[in-house]
PDB file of N, CA and C in Angstrom:
ATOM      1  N   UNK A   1       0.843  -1.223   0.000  1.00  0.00           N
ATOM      2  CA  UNK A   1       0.000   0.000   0.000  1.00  0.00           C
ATOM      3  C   UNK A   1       0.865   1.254   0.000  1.00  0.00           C
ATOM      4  N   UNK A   2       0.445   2.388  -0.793  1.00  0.00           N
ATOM      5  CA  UNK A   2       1.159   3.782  -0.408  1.00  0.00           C
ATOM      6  C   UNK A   2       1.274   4.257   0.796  1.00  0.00           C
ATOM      7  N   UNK A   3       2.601   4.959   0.873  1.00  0.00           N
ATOM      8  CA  UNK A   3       2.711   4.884   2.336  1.00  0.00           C
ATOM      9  C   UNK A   3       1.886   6.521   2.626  1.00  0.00           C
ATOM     10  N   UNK A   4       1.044   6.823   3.307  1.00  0.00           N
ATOM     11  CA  UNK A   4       0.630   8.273   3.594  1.00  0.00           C
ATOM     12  C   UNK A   4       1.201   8.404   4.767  1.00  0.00           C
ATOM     13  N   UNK A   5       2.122   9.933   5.225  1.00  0.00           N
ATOM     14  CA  UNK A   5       2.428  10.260   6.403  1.00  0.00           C
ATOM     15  C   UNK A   5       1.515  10.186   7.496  1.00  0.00           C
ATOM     16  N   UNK A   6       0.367  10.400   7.977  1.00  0.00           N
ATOM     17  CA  UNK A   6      -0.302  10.427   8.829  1.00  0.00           C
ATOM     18  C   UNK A   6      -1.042   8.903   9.246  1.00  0.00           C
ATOM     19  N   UNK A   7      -1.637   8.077   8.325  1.00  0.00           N
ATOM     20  CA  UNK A   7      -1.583   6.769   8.438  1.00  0.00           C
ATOM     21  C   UNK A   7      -0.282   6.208   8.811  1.00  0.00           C
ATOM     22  N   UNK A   8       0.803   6.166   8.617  1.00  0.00           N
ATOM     23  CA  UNK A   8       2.442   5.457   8.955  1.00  0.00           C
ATOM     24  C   UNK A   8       2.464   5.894  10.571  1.00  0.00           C
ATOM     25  N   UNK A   9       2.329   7.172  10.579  1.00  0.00           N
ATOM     26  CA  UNK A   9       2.584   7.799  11.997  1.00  0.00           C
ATOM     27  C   UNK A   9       1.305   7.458  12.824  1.00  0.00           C
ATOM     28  N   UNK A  10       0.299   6.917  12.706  1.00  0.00           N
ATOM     29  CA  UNK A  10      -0.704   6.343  13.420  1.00  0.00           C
ATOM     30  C   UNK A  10      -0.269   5.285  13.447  1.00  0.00           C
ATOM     31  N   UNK A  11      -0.276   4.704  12.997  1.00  0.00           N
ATOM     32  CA  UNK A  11       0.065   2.870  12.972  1.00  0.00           C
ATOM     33  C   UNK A  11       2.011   2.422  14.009  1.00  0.00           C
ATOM     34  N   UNK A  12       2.332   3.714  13.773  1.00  0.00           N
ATOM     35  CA  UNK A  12       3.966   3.566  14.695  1.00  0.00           C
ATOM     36  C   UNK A  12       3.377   3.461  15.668  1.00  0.00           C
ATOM     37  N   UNK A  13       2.429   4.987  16.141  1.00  0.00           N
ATOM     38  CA  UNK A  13       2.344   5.096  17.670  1.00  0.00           C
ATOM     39  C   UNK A  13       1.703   4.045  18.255  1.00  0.00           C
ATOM     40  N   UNK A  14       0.425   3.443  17.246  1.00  0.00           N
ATOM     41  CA  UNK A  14      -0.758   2.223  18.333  1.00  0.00           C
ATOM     42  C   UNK A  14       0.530   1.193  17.959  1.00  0.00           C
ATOM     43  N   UNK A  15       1.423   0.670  17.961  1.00  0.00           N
ATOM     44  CA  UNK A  15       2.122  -0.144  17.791  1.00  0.00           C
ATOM     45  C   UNK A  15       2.963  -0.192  18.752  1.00  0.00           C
ATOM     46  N   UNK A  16       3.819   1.085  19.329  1.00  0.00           N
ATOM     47  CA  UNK A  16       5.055   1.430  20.023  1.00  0.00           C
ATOM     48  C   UNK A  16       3.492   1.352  21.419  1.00  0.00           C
ATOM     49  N   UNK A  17       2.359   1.629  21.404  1.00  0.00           N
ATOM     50  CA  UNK A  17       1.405   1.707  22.768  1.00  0.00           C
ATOM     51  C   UNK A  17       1.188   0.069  23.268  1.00  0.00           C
ATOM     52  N   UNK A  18       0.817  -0.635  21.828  1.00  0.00           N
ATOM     53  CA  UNK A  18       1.095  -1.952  22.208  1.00  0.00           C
ATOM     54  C   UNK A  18       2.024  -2.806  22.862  1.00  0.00           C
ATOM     55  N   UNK A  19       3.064  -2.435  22.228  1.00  0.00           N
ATOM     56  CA  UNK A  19       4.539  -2.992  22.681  1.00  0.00           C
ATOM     57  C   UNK A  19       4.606  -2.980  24.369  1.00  0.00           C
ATOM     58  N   UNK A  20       4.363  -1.277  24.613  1.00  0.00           N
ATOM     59  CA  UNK A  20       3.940  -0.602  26.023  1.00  0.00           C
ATOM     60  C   UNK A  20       3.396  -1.502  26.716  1.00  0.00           C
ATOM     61  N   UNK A  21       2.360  -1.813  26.400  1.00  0.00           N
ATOM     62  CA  UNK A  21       1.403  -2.497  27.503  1.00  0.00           C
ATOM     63  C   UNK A  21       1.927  -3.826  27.573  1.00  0.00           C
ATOM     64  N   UNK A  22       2.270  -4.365  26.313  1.00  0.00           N
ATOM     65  CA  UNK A  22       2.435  -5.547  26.201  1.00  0.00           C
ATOM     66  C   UNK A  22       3.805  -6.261  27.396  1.00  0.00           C
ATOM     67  N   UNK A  23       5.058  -5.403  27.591  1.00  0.00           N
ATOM     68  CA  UNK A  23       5.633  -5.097  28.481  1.00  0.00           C
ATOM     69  C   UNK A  23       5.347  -5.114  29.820  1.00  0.00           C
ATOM     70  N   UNK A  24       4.080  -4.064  29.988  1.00  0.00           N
ATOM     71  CA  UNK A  24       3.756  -4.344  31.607  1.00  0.00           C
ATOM     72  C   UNK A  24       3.160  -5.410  31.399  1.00  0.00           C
ATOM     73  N   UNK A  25       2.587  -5.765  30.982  1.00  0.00           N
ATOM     74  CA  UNK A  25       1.353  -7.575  31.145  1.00  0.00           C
ATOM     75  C   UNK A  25       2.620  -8.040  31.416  1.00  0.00           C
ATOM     76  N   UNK A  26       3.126  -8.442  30.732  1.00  0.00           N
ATOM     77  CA  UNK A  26       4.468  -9.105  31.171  1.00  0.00           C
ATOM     78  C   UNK A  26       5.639  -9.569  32.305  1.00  0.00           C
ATOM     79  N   UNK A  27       5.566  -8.238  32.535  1.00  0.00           N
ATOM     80  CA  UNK A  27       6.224  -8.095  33.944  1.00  0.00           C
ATOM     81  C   UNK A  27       5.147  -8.779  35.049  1.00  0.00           C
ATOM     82  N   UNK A  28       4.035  -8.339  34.832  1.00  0.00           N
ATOM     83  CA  UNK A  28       3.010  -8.851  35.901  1.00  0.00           C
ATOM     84  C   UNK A  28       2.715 -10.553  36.233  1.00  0.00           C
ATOM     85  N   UNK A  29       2.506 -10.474  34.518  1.00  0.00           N
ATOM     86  CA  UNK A  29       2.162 -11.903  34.527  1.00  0.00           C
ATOM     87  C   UNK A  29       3.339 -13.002  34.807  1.00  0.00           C
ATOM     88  N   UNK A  30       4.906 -12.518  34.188  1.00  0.00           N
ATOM     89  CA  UNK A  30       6.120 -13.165  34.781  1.00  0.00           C
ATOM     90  C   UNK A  30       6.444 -12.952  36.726  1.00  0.00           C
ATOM     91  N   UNK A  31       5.732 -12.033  37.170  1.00  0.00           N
ATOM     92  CA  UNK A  31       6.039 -12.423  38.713  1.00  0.00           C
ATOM     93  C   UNK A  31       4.638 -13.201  39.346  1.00  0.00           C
ATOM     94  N   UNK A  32       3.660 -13.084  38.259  1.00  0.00           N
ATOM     95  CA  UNK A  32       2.617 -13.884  39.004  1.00  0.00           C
ATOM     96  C   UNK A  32       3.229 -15.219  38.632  1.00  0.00           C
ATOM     97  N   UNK A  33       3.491 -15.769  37.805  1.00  0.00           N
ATOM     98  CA  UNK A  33       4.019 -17.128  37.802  1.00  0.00           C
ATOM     99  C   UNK A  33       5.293 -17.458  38.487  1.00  0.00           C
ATOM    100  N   UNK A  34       6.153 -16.780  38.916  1.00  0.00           N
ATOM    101  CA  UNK A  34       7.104 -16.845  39.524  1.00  0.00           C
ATOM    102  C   UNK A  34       6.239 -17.197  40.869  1.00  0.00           C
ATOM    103  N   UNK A  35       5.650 -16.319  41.451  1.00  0.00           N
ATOM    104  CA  UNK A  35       5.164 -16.370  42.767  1.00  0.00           C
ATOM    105  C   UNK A  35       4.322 -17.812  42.825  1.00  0.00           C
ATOM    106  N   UNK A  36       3.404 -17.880  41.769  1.00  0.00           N
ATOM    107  CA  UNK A  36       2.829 -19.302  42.116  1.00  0.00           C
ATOM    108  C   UNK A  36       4.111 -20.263  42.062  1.00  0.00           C
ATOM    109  N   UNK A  37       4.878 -20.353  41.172  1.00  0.00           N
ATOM    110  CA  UNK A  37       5.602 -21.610  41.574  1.00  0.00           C
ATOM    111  C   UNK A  37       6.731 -21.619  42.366  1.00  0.00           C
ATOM    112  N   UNK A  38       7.072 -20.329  43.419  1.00  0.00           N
ATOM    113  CA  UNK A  38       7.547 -20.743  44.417  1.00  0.00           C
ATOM    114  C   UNK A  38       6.649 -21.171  45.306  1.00  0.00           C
ATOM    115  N   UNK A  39       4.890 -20.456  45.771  1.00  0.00           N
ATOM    116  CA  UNK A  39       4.462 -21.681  46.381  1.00  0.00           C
ATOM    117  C   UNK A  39       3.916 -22.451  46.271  1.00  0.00           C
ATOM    118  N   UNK A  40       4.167 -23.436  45.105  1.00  0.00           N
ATOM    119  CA  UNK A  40       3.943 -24.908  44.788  1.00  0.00           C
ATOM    120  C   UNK A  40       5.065 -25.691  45.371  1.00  0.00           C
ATOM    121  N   UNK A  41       6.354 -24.872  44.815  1.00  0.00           N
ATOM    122  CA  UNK A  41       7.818 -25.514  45.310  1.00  0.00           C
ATOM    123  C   UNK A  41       7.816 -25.394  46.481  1.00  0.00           C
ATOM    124  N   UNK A  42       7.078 -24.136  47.708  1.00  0.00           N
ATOM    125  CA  UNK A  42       7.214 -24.736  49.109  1.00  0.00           C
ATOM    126  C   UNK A  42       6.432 -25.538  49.280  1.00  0.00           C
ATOM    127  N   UNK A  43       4.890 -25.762  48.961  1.00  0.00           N
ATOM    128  CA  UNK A  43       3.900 -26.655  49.428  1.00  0.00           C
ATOM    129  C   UNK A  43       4.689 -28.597  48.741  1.00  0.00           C
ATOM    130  N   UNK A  44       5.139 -28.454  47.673  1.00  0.00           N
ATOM    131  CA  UNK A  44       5.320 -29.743  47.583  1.00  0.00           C
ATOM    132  C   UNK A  44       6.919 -29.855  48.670  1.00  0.00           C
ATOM    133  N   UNK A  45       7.740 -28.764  49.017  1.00  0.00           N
ATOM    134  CA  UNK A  45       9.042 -29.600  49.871  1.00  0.00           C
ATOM    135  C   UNK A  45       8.430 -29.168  51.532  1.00  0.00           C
TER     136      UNK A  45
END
């Protein structure tokens, strides 16, 4: 498709916002699983 300046520069930013969030989910969701399986690893030792 032709590239139009204002379409390109919309599509960077909801992209670079995605990335954003996508980042914090991340972080969250990597210490929520961390946290459950340390206490699985205490409940099973």
């Amino acid at each position: 498709p032709p590239m139009s300046t204002p379409s390109t520069v919309f599509w960077v930013a909801l992209i670079a916002v995605n990335l954003l969030n996508g980042v914090r989910i991340a972080r969250r969701y990597r210490w929520v699983v961390t946290w459950r399986t340390i206490t699985l690893y205490r409940r099973q030792a």
